[in-house]
N, C-alpha and C. Protein backbone atom coordinates (compact mmCIF):
# COMPACT_ATOMS: atom_id res chain seq x y z
N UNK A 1 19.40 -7.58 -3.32
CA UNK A 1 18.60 -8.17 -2.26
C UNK A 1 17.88 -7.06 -1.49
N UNK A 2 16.46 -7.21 -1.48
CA UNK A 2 15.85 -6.32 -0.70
C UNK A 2 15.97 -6.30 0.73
N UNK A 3 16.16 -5.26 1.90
CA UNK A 3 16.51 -6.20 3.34
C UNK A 3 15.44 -6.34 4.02
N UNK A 4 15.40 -7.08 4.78
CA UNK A 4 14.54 -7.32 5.92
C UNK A 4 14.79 -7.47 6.83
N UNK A 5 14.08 -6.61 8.23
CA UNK A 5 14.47 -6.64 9.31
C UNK A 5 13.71 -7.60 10.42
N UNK A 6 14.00 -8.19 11.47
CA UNK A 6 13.37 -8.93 12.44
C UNK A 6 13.38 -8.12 13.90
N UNK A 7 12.43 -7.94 14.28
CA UNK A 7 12.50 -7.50 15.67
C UNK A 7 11.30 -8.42 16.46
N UNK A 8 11.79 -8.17 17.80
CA UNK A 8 10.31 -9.12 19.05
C UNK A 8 9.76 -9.34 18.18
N UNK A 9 8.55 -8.54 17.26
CA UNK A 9 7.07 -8.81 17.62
C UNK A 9 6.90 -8.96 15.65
N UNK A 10 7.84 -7.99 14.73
CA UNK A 10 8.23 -7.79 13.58
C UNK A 10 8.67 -8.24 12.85
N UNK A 11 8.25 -8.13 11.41
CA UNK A 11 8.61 -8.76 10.26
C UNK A 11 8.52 -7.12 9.73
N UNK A 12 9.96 -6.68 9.14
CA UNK A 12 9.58 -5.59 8.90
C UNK A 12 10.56 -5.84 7.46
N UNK A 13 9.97 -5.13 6.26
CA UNK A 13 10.51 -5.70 4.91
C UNK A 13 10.26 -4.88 4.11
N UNK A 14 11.30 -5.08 3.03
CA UNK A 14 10.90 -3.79 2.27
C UNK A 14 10.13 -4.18 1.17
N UNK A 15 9.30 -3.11 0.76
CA UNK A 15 7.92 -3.35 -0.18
C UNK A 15 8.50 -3.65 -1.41
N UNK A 16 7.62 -4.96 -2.03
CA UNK A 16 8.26 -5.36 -2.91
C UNK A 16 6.78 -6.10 -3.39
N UNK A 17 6.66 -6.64 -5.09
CA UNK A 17 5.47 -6.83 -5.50
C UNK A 17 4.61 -7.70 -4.73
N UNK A 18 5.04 -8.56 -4.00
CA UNK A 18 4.01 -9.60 -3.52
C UNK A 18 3.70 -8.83 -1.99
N UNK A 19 3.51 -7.86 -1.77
CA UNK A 19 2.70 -7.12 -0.73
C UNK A 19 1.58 -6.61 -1.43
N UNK A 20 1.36 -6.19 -3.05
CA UNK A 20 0.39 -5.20 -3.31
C UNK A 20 -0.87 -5.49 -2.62
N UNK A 21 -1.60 -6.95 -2.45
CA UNK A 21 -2.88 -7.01 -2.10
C UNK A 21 -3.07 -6.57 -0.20
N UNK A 22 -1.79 -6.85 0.24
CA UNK A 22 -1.92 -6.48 1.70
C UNK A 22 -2.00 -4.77 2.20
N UNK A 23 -1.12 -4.49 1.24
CA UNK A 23 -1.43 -2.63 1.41
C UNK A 23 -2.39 -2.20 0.43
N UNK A 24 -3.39 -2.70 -0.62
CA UNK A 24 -4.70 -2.17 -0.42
C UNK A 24 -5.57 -2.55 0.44
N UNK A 25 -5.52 -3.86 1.21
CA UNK A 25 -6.16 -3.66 2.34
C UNK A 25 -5.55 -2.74 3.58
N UNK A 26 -4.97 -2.49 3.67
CA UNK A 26 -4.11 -2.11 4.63
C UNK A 26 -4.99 -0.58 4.42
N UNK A 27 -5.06 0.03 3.37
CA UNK A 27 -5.67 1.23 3.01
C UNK A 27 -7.07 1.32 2.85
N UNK A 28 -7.63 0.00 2.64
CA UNK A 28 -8.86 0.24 2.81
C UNK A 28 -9.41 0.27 4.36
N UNK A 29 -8.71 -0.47 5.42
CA UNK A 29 -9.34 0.00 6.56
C UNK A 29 -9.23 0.63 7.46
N UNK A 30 -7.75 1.79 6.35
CA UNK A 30 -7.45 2.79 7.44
C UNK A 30 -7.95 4.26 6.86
N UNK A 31 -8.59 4.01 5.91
CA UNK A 31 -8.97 4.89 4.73
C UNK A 31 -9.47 6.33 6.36
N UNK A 32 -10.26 6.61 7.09
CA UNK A 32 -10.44 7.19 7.57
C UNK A 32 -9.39 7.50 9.08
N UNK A 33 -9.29 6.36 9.90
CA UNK A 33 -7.68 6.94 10.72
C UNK A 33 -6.89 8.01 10.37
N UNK A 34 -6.31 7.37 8.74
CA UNK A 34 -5.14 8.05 8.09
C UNK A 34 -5.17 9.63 7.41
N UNK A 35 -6.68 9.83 7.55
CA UNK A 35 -7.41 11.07 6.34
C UNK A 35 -6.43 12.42 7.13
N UNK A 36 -6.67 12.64 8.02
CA UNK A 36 -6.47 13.88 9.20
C UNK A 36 -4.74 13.78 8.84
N UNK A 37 -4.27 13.02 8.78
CA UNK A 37 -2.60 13.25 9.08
C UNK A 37 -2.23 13.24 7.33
N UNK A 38 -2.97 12.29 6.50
CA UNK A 38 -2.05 12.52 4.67
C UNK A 38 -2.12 13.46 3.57
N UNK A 39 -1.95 14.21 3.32
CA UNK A 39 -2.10 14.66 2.03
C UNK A 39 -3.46 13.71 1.22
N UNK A 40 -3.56 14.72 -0.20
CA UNK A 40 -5.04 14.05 -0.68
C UNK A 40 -4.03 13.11 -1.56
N UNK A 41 -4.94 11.49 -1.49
CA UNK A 41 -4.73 10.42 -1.89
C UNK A 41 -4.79 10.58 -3.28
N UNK A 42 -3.94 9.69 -3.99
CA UNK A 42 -4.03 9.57 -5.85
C UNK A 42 -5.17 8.01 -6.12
N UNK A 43 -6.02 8.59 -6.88
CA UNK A 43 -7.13 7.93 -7.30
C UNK A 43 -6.91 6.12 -7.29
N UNK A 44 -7.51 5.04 -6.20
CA UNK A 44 -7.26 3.68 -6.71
C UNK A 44 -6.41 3.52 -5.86
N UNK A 45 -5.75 4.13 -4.57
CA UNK A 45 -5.26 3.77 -3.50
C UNK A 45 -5.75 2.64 -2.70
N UNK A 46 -6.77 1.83 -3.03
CA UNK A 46 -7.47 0.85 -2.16
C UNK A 46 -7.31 -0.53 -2.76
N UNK A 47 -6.77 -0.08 -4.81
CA UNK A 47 -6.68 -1.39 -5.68
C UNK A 47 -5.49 -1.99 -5.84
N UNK A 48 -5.49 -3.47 -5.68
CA UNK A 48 -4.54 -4.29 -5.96
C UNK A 48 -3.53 -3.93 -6.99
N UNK A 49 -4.03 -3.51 -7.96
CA UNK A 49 -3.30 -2.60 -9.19
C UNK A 49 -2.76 -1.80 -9.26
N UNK A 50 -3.21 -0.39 -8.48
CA UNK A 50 -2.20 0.50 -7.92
C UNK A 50 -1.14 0.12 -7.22
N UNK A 51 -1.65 -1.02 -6.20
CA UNK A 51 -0.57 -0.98 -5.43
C UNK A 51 0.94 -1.87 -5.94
N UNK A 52 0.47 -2.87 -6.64
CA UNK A 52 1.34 -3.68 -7.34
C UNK A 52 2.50 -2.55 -8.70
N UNK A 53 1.77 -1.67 -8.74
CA UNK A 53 2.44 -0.56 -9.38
C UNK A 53 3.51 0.28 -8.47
N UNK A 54 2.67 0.29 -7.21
CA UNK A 54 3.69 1.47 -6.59
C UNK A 54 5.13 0.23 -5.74
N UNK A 55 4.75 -1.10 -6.09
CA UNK A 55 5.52 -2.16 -5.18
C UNK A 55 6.87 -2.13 -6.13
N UNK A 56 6.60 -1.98 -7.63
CA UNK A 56 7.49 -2.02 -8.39
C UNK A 56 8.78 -1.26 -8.84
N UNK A 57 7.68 0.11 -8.46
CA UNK A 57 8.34 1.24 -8.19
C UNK A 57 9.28 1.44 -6.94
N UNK A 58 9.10 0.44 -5.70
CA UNK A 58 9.81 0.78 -4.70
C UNK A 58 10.74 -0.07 -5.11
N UNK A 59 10.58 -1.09 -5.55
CA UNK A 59 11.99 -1.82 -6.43
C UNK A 59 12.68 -1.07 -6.60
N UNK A 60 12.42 -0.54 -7.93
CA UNK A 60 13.59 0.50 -8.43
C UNK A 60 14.02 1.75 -7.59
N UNK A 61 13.41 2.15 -7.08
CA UNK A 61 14.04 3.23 -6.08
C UNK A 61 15.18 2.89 -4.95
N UNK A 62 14.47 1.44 -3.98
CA UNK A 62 15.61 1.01 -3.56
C UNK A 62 16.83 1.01 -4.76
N UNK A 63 17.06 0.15 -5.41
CA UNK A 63 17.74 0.18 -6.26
C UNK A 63 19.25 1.45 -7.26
N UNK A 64 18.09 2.35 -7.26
CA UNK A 64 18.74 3.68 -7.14
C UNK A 64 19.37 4.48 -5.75
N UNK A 65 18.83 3.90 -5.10
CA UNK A 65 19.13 4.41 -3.45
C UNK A 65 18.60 5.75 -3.36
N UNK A 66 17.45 6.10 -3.64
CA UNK A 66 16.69 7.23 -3.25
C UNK A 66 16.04 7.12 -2.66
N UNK A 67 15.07 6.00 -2.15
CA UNK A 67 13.68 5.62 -1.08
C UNK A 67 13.92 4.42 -1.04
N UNK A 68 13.69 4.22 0.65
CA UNK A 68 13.16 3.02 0.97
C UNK A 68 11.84 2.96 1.92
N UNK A 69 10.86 2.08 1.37
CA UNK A 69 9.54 1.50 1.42
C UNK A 69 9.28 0.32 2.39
N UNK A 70 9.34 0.78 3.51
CA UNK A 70 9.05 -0.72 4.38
C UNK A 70 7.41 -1.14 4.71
N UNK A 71 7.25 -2.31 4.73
CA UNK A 71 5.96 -2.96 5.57
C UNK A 71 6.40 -3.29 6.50
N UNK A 72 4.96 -3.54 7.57
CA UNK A 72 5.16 -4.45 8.80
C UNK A 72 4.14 -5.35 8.60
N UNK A 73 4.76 -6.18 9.41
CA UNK A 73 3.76 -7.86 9.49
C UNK A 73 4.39 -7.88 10.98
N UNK A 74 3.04 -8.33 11.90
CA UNK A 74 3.37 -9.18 12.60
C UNK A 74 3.75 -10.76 12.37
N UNK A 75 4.82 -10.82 13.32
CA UNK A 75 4.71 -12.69 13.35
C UNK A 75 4.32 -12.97 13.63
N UNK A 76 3.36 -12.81 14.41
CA UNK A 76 2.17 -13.78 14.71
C UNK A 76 1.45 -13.45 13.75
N UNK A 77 0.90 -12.62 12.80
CA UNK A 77 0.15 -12.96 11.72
C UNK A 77 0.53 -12.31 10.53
N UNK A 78 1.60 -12.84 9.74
CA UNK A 78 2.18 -12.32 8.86
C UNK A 78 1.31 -12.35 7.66
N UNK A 79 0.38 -12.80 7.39
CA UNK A 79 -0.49 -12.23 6.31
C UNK A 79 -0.94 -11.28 5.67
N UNK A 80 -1.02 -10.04 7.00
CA UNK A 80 -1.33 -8.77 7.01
C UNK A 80 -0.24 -7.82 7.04
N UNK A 81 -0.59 -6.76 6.47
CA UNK A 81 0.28 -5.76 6.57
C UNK A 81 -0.66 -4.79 7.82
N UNK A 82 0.71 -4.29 8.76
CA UNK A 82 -0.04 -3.17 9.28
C UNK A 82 -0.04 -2.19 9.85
N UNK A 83 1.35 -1.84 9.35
CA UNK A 83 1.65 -0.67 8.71
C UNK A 83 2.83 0.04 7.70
N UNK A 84 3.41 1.18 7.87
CA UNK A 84 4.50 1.38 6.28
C UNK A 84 4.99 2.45 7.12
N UNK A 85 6.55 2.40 6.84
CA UNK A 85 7.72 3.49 7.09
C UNK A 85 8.50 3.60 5.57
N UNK A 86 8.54 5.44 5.28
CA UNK A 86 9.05 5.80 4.34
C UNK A 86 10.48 6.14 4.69
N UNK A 87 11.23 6.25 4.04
CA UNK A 87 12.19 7.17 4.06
C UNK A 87 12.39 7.36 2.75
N UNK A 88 12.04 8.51 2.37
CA UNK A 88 12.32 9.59 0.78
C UNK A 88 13.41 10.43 1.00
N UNK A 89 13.00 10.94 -0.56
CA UNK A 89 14.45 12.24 -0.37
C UNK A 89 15.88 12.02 -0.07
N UNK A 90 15.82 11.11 -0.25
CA UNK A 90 17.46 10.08 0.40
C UNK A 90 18.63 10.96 -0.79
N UNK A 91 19.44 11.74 -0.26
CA UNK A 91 20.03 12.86 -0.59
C UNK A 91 21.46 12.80 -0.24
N UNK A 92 22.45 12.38 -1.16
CA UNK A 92 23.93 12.63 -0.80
C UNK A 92 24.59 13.37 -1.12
N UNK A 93 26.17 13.46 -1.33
CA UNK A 93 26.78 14.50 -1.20
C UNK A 93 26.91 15.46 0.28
N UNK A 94 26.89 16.77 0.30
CA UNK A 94 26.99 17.03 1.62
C UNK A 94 25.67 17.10 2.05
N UNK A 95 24.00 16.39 1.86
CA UNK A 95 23.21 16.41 2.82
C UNK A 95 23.60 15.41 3.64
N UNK A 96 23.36 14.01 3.07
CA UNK A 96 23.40 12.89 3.78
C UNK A 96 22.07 12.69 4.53
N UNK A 97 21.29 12.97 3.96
CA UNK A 97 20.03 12.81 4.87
C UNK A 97 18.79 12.33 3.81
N UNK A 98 17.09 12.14 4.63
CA UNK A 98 16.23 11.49 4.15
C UNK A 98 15.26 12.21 4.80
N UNK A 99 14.11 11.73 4.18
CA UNK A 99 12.55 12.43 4.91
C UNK A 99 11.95 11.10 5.69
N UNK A 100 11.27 10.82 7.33
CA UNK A 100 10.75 10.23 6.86
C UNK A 100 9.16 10.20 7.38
N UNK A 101 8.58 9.10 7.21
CA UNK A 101 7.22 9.12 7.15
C UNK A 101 6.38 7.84 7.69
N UNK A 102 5.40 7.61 8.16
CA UNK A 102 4.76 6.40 8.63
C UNK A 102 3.52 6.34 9.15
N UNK A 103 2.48 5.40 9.22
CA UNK A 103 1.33 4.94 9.18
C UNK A 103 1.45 3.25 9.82
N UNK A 104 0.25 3.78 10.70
CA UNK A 104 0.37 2.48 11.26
C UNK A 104 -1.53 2.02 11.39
N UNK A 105 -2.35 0.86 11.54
CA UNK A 105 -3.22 0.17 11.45
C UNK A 105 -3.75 0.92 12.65
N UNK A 106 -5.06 1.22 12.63
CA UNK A 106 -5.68 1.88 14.02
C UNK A 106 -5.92 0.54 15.01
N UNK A 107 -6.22 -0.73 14.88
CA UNK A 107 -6.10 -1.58 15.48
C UNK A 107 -4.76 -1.81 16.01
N UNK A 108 -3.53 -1.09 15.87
CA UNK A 108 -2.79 -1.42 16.01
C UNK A 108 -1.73 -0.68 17.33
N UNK A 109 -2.69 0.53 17.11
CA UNK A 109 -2.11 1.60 17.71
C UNK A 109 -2.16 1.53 19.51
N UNK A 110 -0.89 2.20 19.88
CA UNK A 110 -0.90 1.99 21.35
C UNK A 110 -0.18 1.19 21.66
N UNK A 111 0.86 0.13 21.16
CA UNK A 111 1.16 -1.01 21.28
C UNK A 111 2.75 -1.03 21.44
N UNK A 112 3.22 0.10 20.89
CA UNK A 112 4.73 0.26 21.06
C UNK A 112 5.49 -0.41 19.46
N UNK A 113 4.01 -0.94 18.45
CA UNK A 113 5.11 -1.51 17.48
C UNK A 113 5.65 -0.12 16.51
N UNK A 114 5.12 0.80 16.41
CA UNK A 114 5.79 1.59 15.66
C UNK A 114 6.97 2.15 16.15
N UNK A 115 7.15 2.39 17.12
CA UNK A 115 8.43 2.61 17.73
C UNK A 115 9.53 1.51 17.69
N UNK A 116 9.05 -0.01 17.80
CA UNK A 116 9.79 -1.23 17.61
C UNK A 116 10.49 -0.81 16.04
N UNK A 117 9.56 -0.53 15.24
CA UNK A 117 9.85 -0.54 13.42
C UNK A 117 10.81 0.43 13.36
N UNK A 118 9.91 1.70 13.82
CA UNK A 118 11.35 2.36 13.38
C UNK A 118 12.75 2.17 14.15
N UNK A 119 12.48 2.15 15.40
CA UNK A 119 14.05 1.54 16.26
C UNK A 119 14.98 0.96 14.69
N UNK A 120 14.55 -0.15 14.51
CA UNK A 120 15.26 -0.84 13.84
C UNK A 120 15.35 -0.53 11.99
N UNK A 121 14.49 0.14 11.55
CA UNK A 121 14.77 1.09 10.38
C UNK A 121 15.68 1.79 10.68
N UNK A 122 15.30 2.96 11.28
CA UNK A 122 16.67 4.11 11.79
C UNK A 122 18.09 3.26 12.03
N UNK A 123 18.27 2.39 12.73
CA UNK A 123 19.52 1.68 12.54
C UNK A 123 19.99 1.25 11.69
N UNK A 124 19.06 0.99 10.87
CA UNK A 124 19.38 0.30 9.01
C UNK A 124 19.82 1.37 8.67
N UNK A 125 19.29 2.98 8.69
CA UNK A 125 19.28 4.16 7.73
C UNK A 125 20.59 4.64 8.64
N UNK A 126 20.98 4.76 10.23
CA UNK A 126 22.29 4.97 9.87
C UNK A 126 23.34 4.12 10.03
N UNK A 127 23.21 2.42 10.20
CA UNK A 127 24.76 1.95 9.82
C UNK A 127 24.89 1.13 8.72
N UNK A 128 23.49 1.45 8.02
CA UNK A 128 23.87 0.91 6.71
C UNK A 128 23.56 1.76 5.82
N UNK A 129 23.07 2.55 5.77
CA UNK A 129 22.92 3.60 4.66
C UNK A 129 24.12 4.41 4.91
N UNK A 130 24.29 4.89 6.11
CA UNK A 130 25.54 5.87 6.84
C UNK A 130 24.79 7.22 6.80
N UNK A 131 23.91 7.48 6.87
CA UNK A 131 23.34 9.01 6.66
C UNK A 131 23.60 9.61 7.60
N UNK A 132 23.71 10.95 7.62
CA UNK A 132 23.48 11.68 8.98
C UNK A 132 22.49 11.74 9.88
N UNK A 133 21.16 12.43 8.70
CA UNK A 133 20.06 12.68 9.23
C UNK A 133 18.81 12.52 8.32
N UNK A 134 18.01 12.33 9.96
CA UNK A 134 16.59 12.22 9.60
C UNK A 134 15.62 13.02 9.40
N UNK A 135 15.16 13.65 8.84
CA UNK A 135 14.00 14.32 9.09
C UNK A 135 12.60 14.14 8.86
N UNK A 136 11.33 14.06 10.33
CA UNK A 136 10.04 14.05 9.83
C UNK A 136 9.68 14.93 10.57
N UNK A 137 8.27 15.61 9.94
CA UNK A 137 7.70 16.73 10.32
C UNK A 137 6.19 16.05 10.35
N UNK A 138 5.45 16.75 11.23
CA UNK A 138 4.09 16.32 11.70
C UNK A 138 2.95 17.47 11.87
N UNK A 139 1.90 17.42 12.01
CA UNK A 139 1.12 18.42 11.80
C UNK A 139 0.68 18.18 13.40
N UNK A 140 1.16 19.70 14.54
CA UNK A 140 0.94 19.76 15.36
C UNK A 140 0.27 18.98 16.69
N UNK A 141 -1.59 18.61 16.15
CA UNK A 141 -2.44 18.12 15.90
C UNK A 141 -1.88 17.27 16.51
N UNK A 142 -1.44 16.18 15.68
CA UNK A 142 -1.04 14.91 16.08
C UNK A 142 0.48 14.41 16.66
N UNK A 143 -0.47 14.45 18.44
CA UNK A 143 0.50 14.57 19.79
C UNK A 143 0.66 13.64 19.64
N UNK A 144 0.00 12.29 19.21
CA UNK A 144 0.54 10.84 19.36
C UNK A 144 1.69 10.63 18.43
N UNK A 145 1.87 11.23 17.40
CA UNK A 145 3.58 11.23 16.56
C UNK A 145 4.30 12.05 16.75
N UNK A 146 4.37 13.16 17.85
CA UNK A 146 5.03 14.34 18.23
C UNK A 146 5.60 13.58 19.57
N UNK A 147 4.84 12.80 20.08
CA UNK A 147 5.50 11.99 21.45
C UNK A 147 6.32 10.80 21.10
N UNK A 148 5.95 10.09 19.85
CA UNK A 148 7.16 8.97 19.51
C UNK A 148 8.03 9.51 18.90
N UNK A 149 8.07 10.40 17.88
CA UNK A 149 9.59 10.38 17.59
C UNK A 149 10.51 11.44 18.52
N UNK A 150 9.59 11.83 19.91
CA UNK A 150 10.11 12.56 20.75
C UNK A 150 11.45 11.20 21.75
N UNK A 151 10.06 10.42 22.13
CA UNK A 151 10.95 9.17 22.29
C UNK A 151 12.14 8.29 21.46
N UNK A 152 11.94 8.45 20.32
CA UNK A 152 13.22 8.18 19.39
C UNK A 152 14.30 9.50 19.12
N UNK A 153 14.34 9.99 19.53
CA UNK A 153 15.42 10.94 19.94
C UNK A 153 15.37 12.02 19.09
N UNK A 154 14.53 12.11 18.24
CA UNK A 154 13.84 13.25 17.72
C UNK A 154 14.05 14.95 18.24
N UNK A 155 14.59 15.71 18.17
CA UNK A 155 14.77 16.87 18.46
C UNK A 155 13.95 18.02 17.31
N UNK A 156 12.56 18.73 17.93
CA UNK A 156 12.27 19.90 17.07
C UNK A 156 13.11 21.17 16.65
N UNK A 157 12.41 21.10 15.59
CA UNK A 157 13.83 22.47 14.93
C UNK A 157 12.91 23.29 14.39
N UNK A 158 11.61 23.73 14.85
CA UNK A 158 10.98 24.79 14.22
C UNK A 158 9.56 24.39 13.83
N UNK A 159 8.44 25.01 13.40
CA UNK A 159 7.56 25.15 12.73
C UNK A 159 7.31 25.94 11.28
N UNK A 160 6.95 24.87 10.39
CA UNK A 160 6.51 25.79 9.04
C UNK A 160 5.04 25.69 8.71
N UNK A 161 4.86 26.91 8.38
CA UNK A 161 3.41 27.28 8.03
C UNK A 161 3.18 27.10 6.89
N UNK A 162 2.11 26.59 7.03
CA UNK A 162 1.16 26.05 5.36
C UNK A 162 1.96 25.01 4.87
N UNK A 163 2.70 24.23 5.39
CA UNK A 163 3.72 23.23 5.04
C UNK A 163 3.11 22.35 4.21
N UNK A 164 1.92 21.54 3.98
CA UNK A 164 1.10 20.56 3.48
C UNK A 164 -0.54 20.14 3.24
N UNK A 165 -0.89 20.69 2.39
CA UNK A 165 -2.28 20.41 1.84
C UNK A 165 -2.47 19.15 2.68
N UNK A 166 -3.26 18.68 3.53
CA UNK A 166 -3.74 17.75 4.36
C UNK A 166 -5.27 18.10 4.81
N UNK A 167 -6.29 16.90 4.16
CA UNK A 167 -7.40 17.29 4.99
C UNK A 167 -8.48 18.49 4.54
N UNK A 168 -8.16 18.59 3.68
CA UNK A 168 -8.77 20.25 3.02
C UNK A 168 -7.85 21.34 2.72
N UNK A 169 -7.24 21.71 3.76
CA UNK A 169 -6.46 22.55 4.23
C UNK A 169 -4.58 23.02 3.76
N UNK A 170 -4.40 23.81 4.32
CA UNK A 170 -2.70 24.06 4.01
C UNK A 170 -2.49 23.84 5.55
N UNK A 171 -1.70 23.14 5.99
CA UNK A 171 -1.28 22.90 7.49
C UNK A 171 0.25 22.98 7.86
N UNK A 172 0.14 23.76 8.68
CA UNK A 172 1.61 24.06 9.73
C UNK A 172 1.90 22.95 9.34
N UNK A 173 3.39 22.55 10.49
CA UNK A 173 3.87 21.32 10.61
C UNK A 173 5.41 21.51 11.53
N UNK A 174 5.41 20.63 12.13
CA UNK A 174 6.43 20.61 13.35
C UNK A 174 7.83 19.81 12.50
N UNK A 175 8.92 20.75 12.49
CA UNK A 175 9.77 20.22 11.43
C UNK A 175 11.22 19.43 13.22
N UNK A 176 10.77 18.11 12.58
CA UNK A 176 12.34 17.66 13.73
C UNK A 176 12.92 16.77 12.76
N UNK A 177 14.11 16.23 13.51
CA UNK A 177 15.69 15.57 13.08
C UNK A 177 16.18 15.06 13.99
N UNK A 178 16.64 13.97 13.37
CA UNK A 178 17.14 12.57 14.32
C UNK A 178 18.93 13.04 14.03
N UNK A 179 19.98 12.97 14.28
CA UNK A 179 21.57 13.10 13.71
C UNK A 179 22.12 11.80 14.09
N UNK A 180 22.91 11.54 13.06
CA UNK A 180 23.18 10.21 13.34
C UNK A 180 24.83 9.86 14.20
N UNK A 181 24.83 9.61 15.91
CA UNK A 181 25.65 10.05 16.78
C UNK A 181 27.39 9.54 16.14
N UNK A 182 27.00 8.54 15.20
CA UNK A 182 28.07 7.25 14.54
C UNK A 182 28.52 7.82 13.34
N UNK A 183 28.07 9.36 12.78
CA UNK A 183 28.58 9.45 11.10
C UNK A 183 29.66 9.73 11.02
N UNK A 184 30.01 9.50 10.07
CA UNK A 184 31.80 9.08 9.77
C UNK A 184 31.91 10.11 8.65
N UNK A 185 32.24 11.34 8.70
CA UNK A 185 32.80 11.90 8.24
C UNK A 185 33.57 12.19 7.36
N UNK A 186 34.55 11.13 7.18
CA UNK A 186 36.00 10.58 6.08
C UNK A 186 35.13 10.50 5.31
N UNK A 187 33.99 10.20 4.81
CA UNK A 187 33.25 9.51 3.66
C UNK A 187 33.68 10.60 2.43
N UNK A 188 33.90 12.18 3.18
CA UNK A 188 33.30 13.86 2.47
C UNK A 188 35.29 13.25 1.71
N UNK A 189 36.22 12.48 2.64
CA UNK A 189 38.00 12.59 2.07
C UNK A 189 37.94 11.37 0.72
N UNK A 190 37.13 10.37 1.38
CA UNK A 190 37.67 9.26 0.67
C UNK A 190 37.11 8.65 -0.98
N UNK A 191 35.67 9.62 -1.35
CA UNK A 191 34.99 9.46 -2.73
C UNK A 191 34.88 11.13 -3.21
N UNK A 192 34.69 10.92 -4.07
CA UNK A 192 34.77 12.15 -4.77
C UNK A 192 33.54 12.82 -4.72
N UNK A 193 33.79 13.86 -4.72
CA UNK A 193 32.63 15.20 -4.36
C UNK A 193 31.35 14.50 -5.65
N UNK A 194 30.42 14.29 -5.16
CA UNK A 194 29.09 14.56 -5.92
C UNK A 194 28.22 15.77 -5.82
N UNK A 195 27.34 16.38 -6.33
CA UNK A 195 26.47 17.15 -6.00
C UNK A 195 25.36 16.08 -5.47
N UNK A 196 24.26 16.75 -4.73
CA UNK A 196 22.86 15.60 -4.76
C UNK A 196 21.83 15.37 -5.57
C-alpha cells in the first residue's frame, strides 16, 4: 500500500502512475520558477510519458525502501498537482538517514503549504520509517528554503563548494539536518548488522 497523508489544506500521496499527466503539467508551468534552484532537466520532463515512467519507478523504489516520491493536491482542488517532496538516498545500517528535496507551484508559494507537507512527511520519515536523519542542502541564493527548513528545525552544518551543476554553473550549497528527537536506538541490538 502506497501511504497517504491528510493534513488542513492537503492531500499529500505518494507518486504513483495515475499522477503522470498532473506532474507534466505541474512542470510545464513551473518550467522557469524551478530553473535557478534544479540541476539540468533529462529530456521530455513536460511529457505524459516520461512522467508515467518515472511514476512507475517510484513504485518500485518505495517498494525497495530506498525513495519516497510524494505529490501534493489541494483539497479543494485535487486535480492538480502542486507540488513534490523527495526523500532519496534512504540509507540503513548505521546511517539511518535520507536526502531530501522539494518544489512547490509558484502560484502556490507564500502560503505555508510546503511547510504543512513536509510537517507531516518528516513525521512519516521518522515514526514510520524510524530514521534518524534528514538531510537537505540548498543553494545559498535561495533564502526562501533556507528560512523553511530553518523553521522545521533544520540545523546548518556547513557549506560545500561546487556542490551541484544548477543553472549553468557548479554551485555552493548550504548542507543542514533535521535528527530525529524519537530514534530508538535498540534497532543497531535487535536485527542484524547490515552494511548500506
Amino acid at each position: 500500500m502506497l501511504p497517504t497523508l491528510n493534513t488542513a489544506r492537503l492531500i499529500v500521496e505518494h507518486m504513483a502512475p495515475g499522477h503522470a499527466e498532473a506532474l507534466a503539467d505541474f512542470f510545464r508551468h513551473n518550467e522557469q520558477h524551478l530553473a535557478p534552484w534544479d540541476p539540468p532537466r533529462p529530456a521530455g520532463i513536460t511529457a505524459p510519458e516520461f512522467w508515467a515512467a518515472e511514476c512507475g519507478r517510484a513504485v518500485e523504489d518505495h517498494g525497495r525502501g530506498t525513495v519516497l516520491r510524494w505529490v501534493l493536491r489541494l483539497r479543494a482542488a485535487p486535480e492538480r498537482v502542486i507540488g513534490r517532496i523527495n526523500y532519496t538516498q534512504i540509507a540503513r545500517g548505521p546511517f539511518q538517514s535520507c536526502m531530501l528535496g522539494y518544489a512547490i507551484d509558484h502560484a502556490h508559494e507564500g502560503r505555508g503549504l510546503m511547510r504543512e507537507a513536509l510537517e507531516a512527511t518528516i513525521e512519516h520519515v521518522f515514526a514510520v520509517l524510524k530514521l534518524h536523519r534528514i538531510q537537505a542542502n540548498y543553494v545559498p541564493g535561495n533564502v526562501r528554503s533556507g528560512r523553511l527548513l530553518e523553521r522545521l528545525g533544520f540545523v546548518r552544518e556547513g557549506l560545500a563548494k561546487d556542490y551541484l551543476f544548477i543553472d549553468g554553473a557548479w554551485r555552493d550549497h548550504v548542507l543542514a539536518a533535521r535528527l530525529n528527537p524519537a530514534f530508538d536506538a535498540s534497532i543497531f541490538n535487535s536485527r542484524p548488522f547490515r552494511p548500506a
